[in-house]
C-alpha atoms as a PDB file:
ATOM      1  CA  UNK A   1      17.013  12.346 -26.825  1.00  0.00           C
ATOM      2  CA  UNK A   2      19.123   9.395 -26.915  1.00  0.00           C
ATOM      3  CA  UNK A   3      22.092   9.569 -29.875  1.00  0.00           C
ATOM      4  CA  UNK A   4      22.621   7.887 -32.994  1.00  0.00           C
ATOM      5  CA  UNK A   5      25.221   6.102 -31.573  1.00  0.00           C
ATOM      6  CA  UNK A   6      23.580   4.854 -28.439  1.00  0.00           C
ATOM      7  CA  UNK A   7      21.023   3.364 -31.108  1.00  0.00           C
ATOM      8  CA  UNK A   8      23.246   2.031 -32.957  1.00  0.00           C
ATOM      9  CA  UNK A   9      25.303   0.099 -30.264  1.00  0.00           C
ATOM     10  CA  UNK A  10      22.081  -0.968 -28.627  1.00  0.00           C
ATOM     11  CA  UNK A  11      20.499  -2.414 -31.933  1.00  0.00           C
ATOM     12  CA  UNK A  12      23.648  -4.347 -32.980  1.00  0.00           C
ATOM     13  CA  UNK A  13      23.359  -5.995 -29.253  1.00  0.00           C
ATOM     14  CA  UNK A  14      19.821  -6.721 -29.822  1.00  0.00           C
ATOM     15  CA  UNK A  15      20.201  -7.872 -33.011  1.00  0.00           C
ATOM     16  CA  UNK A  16      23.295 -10.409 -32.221  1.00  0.00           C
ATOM     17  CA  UNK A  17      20.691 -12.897 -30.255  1.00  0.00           C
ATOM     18  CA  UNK A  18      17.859 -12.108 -32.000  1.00  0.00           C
ATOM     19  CA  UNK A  19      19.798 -13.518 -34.835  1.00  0.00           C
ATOM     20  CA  UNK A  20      20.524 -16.893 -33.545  1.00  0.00           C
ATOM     21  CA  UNK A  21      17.254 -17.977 -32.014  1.00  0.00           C
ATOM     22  CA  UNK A  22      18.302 -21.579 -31.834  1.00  0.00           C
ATOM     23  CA  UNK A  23      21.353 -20.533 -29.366  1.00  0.00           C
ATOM     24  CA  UNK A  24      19.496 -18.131 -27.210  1.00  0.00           C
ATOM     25  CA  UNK A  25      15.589 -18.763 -26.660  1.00  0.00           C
ATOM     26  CA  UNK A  26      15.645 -22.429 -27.615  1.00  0.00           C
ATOM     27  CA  UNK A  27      17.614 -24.038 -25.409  1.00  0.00           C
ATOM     28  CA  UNK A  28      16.063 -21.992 -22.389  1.00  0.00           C
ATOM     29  CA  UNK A  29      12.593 -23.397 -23.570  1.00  0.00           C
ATOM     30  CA  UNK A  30      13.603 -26.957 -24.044  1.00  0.00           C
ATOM     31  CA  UNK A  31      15.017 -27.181 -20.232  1.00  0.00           C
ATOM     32  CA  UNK A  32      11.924 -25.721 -18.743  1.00  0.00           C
ATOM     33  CA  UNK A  33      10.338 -27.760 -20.231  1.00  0.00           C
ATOM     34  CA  UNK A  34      11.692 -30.618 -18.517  1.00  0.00           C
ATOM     35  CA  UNK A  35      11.858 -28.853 -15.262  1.00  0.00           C
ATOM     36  CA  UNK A  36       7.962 -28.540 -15.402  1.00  0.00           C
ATOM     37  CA  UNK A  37       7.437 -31.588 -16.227  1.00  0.00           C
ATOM     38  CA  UNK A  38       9.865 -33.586 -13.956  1.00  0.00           C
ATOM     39  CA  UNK A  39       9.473 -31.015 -10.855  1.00  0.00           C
ATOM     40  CA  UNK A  40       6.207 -29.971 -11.429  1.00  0.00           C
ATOM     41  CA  UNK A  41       4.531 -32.965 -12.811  1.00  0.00           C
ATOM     42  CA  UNK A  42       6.502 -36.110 -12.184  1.00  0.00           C
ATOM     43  CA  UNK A  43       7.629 -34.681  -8.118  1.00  0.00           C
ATOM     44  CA  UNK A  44       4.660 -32.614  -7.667  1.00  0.00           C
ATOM     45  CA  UNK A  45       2.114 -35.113  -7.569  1.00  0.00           C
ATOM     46  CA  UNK A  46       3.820 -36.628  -4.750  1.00  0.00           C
ATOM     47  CA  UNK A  47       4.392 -33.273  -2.904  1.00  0.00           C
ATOM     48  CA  UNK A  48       1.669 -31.462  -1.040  1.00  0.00           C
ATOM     49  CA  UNK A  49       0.729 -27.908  -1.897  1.00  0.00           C
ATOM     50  CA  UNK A  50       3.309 -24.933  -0.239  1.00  0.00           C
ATOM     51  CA  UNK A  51       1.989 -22.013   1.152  1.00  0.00           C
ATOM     52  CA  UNK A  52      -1.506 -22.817  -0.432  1.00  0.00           C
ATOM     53  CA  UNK A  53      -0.173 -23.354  -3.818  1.00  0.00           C
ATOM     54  CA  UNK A  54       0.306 -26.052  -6.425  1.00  0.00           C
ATOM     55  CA  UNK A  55       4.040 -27.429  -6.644  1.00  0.00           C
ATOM     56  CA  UNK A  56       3.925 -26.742 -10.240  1.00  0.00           C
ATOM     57  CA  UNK A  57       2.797 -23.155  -9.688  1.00  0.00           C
ATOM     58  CA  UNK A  58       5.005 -21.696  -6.911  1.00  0.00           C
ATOM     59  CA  UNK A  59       8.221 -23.052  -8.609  1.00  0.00           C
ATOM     60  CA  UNK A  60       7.051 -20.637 -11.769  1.00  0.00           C
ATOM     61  CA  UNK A  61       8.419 -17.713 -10.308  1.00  0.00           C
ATOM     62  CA  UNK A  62      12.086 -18.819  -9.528  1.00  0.00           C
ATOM     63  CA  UNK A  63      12.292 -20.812 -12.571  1.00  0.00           C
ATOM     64  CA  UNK A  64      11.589 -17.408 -14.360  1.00  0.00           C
ATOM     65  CA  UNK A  65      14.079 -16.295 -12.047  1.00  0.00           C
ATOM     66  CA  UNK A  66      16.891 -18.632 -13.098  1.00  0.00           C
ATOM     67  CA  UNK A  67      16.265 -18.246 -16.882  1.00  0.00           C
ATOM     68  CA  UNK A  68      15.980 -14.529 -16.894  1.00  0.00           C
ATOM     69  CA  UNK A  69      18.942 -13.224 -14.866  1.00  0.00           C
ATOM     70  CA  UNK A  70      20.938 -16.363 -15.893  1.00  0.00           C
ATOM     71  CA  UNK A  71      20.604 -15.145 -20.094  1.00  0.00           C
ATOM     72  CA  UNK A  72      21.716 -11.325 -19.128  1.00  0.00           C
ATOM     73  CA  UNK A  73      24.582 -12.350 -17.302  1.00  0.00           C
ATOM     74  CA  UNK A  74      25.432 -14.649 -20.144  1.00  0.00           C
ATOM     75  CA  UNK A  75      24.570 -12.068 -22.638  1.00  0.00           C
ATOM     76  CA  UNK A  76      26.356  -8.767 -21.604  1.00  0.00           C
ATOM     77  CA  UNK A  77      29.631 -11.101 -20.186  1.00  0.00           C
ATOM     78  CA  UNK A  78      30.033 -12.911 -23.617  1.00  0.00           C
ATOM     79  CA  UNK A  79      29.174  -9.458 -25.744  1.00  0.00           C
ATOM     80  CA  UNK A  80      32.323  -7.430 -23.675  1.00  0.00           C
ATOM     81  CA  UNK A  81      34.203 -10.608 -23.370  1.00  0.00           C
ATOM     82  CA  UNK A  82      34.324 -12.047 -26.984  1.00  0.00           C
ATOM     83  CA  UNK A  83      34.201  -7.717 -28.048  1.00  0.00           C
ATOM     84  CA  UNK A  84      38.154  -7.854 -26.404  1.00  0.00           C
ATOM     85  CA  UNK A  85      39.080 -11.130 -27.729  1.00  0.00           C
ATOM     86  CA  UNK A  86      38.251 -10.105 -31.289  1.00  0.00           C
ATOM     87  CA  UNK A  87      39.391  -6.682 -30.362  1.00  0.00           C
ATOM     88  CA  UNK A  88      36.406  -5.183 -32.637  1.00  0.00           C
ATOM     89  CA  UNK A  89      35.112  -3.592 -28.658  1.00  0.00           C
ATOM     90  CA  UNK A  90      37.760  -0.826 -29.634  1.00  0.00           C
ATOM     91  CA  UNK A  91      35.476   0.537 -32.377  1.00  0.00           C
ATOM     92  CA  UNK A  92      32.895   1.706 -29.984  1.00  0.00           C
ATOM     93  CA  UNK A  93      35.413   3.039 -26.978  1.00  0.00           C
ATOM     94  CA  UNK A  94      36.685   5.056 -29.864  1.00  0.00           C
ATOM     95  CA  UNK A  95      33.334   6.457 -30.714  1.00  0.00           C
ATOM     96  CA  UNK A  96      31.978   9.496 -29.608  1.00  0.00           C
ATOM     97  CA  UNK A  97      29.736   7.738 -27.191  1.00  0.00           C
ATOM     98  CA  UNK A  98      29.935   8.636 -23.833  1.00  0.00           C
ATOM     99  CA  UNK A  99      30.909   5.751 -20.905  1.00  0.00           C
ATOM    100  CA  UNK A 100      27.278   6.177 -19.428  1.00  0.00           C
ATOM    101  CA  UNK A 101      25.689   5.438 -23.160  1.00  0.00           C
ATOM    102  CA  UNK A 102      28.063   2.492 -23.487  1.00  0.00           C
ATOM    103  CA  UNK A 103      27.003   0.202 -20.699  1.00  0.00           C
ATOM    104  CA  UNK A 104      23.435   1.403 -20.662  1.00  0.00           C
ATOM    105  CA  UNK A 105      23.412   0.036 -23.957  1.00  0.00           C
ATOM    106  CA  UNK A 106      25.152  -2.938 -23.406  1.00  0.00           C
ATOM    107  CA  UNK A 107      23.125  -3.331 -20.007  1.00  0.00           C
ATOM    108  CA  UNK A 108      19.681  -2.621 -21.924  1.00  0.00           C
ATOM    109  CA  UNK A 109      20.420  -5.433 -24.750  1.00  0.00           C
ATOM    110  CA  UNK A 110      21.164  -7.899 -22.139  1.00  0.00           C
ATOM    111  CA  UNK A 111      17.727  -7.268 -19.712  1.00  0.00           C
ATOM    112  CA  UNK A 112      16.051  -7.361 -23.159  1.00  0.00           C
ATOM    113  CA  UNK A 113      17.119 -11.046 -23.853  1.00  0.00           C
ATOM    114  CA  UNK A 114      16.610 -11.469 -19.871  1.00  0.00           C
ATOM    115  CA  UNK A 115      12.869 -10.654 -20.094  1.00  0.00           C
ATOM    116  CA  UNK A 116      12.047 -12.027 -23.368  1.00  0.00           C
ATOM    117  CA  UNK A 117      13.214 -15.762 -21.679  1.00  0.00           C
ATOM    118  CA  UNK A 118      11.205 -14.802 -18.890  1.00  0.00           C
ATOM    119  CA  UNK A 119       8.275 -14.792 -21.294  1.00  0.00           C
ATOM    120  CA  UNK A 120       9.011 -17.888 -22.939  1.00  0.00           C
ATOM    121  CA  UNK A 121       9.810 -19.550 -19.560  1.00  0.00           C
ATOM    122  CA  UNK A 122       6.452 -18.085 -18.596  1.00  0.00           C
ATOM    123  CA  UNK A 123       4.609 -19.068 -21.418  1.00  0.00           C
ATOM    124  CA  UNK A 124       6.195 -22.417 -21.002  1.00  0.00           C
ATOM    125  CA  UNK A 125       4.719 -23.052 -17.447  1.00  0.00           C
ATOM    126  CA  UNK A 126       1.189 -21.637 -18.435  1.00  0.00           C
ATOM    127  CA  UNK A 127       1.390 -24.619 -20.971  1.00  0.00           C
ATOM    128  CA  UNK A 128       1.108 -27.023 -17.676  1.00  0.00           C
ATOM    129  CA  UNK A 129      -0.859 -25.101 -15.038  1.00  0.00           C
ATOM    130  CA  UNK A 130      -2.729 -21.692 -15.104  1.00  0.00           C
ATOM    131  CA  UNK A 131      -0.614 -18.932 -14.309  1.00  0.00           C
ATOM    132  CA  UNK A 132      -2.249 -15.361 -13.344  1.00  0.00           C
ATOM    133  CA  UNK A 133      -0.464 -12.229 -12.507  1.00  0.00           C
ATOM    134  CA  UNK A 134      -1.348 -10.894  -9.332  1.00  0.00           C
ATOM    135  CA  UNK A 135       0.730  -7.233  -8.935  1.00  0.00           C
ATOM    136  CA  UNK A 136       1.612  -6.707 -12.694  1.00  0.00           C
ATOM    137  CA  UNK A 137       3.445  -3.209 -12.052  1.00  0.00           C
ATOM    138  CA  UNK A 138       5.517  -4.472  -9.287  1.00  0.00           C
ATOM    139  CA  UNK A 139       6.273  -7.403 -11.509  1.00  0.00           C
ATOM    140  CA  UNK A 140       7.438  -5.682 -14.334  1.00  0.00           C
ATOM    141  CA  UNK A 141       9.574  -3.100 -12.180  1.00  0.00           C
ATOM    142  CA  UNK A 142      11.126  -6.503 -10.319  1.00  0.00           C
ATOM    143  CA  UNK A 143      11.667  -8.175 -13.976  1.00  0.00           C
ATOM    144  CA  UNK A 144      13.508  -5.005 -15.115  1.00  0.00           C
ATOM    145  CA  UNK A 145      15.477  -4.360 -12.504  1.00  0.00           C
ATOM    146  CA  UNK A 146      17.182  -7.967 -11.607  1.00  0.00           C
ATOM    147  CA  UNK A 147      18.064  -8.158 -15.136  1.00  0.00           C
ATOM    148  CA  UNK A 148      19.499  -5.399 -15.561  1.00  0.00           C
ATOM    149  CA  UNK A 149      21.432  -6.235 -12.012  1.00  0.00           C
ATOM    150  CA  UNK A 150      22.566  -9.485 -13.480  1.00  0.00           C
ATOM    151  CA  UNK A 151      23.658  -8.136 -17.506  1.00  0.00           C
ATOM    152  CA  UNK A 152      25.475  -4.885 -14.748  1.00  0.00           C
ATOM    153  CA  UNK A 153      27.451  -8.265 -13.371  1.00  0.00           C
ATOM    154  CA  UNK A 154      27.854  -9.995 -16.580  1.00  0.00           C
ATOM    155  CA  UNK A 155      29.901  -6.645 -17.787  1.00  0.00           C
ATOM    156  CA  UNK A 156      32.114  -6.922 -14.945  1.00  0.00           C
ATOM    157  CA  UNK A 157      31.913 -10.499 -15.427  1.00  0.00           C
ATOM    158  CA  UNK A 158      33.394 -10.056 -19.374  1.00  0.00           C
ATOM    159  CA  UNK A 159      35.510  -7.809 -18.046  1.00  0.00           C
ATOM    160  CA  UNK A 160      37.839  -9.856 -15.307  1.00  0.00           C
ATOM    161  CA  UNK A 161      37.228 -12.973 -17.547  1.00  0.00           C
ATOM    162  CA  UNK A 162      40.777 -14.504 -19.422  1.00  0.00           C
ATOM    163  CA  UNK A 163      39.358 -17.145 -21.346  1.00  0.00           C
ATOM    164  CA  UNK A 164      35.441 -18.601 -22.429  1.00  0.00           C
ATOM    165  CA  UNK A 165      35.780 -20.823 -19.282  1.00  0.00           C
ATOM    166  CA  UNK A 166      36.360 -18.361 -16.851  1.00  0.00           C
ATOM    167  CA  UNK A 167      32.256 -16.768 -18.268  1.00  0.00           C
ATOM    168  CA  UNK A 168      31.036 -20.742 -18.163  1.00  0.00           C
ATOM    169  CA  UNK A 169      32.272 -21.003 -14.490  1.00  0.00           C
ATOM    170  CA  UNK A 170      30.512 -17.665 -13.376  1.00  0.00           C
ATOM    171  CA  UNK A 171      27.496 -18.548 -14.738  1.00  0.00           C
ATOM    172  CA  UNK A 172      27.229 -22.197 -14.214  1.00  0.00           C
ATOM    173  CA  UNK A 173      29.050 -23.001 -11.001  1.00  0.00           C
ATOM    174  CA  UNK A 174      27.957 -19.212  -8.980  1.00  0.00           C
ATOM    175  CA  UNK A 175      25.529 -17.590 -10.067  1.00  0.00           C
ATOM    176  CA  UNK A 176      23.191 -21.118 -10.548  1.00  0.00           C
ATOM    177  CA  UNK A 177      23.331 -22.874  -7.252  1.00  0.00           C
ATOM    178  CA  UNK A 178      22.967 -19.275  -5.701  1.00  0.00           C
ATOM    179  CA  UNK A 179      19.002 -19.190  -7.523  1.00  0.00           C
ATOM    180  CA  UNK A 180      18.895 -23.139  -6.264  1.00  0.00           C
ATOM    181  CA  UNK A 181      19.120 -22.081  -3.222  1.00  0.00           C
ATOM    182  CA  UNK A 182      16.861 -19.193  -3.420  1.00  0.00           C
ATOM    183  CA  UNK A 183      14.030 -20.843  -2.792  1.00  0.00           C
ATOM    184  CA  UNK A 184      12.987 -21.623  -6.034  1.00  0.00           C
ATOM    185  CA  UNK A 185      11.724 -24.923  -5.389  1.00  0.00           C
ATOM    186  CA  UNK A 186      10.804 -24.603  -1.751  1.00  0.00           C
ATOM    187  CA  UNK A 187       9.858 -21.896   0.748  1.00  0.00           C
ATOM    188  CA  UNK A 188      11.160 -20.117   4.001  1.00  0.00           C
ATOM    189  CA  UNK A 189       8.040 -20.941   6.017  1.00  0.00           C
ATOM    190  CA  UNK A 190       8.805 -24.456   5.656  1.00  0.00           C
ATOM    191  CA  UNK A 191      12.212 -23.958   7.741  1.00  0.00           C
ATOM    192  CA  UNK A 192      11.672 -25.055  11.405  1.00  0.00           C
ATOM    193  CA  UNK A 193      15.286 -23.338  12.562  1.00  0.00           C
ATOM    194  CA  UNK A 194      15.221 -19.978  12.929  1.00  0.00           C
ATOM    195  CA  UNK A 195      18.979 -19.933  11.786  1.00  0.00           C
ATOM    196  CA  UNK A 196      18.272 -22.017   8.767  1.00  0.00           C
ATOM    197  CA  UNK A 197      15.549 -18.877   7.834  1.00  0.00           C
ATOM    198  CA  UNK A 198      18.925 -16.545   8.541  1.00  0.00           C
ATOM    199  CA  UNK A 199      20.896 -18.066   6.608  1.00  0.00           C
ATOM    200  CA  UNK A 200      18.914 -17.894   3.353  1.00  0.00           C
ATOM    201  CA  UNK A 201      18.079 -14.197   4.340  1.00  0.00           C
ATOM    202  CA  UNK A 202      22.307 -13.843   3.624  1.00  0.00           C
ATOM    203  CA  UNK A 203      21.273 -15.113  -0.224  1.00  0.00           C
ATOM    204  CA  UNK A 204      20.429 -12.124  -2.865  1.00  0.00           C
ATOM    205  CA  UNK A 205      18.578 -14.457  -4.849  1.00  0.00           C
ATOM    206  CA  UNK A 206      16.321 -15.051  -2.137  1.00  0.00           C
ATOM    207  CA  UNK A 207      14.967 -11.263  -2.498  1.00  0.00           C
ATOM    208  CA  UNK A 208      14.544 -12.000  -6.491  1.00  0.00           C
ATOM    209  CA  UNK A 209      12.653 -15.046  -6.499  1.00  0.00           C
ATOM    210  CA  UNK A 210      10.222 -13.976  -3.636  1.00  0.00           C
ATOM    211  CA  UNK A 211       9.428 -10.371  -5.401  1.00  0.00           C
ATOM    212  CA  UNK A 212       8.797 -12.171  -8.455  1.00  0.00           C
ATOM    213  CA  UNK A 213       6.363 -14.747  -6.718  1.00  0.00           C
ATOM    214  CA  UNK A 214       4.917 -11.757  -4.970  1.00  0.00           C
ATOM    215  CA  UNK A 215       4.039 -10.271  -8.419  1.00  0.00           C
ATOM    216  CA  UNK A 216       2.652 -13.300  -9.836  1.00  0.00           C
ATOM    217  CA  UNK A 217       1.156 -14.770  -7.001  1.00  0.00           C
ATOM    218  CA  UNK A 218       1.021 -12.764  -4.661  1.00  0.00           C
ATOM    219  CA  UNK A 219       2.423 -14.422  -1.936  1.00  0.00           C
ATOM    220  CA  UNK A 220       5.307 -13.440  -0.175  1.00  0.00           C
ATOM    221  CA  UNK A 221       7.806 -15.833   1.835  1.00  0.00           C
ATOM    222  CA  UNK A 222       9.781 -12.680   3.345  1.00  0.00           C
ATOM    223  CA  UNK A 223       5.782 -11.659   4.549  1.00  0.00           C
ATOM    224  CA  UNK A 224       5.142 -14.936   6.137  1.00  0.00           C
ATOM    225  CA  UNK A 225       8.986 -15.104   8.239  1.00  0.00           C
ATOM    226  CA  UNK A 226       8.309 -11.671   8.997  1.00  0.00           C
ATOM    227  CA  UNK A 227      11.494 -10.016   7.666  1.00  0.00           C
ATOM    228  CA  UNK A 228      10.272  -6.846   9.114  1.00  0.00           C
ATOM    229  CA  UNK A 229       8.403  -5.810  12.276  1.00  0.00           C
ATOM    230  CA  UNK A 230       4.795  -6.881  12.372  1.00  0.00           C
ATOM    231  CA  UNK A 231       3.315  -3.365  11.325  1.00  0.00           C
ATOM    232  CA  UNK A 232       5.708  -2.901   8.658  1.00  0.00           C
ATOM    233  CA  UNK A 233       5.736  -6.784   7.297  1.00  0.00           C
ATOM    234  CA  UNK A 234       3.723  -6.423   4.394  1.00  0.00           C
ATOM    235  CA  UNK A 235       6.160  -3.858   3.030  1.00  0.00           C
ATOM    236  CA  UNK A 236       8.806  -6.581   2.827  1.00  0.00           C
ATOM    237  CA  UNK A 237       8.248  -6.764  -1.017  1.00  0.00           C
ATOM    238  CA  UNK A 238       8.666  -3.125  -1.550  1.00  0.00           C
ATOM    239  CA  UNK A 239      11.825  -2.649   0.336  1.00  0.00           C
ATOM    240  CA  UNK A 240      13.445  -5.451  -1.520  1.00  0.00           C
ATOM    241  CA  UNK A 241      12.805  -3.745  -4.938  1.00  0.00           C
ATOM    242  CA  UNK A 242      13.972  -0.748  -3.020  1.00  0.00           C
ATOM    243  CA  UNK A 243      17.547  -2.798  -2.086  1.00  0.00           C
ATOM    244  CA  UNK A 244      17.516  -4.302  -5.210  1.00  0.00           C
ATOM    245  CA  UNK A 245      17.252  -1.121  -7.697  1.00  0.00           C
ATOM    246  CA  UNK A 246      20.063   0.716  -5.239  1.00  0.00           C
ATOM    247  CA  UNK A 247      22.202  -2.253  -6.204  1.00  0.00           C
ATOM    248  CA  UNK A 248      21.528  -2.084  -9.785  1.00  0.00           C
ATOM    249  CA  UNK A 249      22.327   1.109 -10.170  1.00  0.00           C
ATOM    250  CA  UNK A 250      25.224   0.941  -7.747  1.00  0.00           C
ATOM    251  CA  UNK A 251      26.669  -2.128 -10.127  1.00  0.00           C
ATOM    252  CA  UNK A 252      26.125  -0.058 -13.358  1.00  0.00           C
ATOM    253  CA  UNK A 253      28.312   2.680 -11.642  1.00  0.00           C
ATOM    254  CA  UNK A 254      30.823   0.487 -11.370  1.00  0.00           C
ATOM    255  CA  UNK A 255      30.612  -0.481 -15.033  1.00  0.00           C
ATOM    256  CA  UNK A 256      30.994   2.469 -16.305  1.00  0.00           C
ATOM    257  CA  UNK A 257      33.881   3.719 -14.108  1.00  0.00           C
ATOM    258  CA  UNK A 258      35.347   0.362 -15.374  1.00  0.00           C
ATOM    259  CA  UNK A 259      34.590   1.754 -18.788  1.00  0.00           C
ATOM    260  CA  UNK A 260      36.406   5.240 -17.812  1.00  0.00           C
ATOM    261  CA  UNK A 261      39.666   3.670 -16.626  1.00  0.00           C
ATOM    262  CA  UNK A 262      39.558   0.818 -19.201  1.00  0.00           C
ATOM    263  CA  UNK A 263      39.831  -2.147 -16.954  1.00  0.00           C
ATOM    264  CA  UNK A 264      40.581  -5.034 -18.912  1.00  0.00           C
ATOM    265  CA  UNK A 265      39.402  -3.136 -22.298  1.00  0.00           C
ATOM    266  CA  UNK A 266      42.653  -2.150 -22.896  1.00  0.00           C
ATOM    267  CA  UNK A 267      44.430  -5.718 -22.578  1.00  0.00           C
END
């Protein structure tokens, strides 16, 4: 039965983006918008189809990717970061909430706003090319669990931060060129190096955007490279959910012994 508190904490963090629509779900819209149409429509014309797919329609998944992981970092970094610069973050360590209720709170807000601009980024692409959803369990599992990864980071994230620039540089100058060069907008199986195909493998965001395109369309870069020996290859997607949960919940650990010893609360 979760508490009153827990409630409480999580509503008020739903509620603070819900609230400003035009600062959280617009802007995410508006730029996918021009991604699809100068990637997918302008570029794609010109580029043949990858792994037996329209342009427009592989790039879906990482661009889904990008906005959803990208808003609960942003969302659960700026909540504990501007909670300690206004100082108001005392009122909840103060409550009688435990340290486990407090960042699954904060964590749950954060994958909220993560999936709902997955949606909209989603519903965005289906507006230029028809989108299906091949493996809609192992979707929603993947969408649930990289976001809350990613608003577990943006906790730290709030936490180590000194000033509003330190959260713009995480998000815009790390975590960003790290989903660019997840193969969003292109795929392993066009590599011709087997080093250059080891060298993404070394890239997290790799795993996200390719069990996201798995779910949607089915397809599976880490399949086609073989990631794993040939009997066991078509269980690449499953073991990097597997990987990928085990750090989720290894992050949120961290959170909430940050939480326990007050790291940067306390300030």
């Amino acid at each position: 039965m979760l508490s009153v508190g827990f409630r409480a904490l999580f509503r008020r963090e739903i509620l603070r983006f819900v609230r400003r629509p035009k600062n959280t779900f617009m802007p995410p819209a508006i730029t996918n918008v021009l991604y699809f149409a100068v990637f997918g429509v302008i570029l794609g014309g010109r580029i043949d189809e990858i792994a037996g797919y329209p342009y427009i329609l592989f790039i879906v998944p990482g661009l889904v990717v990008l906005g959803a992981i990208s808003n609960a970092f942003e969302n659960a970094s700026f909540s504990i970061f501007h909670g300690r610069w206004n100082e108001y973050i005392h009122e909840t360590l103060t409550s009688p909430l435990s340290y486990v209720e407090m960042v699954v709170a904060y964590v749950g807000a954060s994958a909220v706003r993560g999936l709902v601009v997955g949606v909209i980024i989603a519903a965005v692409g289906r507006a230029f090319v028809p989108i299906g959803i091949e493996h809609g369990l192992f979707l929603v599992a993947t969408m649930i669990v990289i976001t809350a990864l990613f608003a577990g980071l943006g906790i730290i994230g709030g936490l180590v931060a000194r000033d509003f620039d330190d959260l713009t540089v995480m998000n815009q100058f790390i975590l960003r060129p790290l989903v660019f060069f997840g193969a969003v907008f292109y795929s392993l199986e066009t590599f011709e190096q087997p080093w250059q195909i080891s060298l993404s493998l070394l890239n997290p965001m790799v795993y996200m955007v390719d069990s996201v395109r798995f779910g949607l369309l089915g397809h599976s870069d880490l399949i086609g490279v073989g990631i794993l020996p040939g009997p066991y290859a078509d269980f690449a997607p499953l073991v990097s959910l597997g990987v990928l949960t085990t750090g989720t919940l290894l992050v949120m650990a961290v959170d909430v012994y940050l939480f326990k010893i007050g790291y940067g609360l306390t300030d």
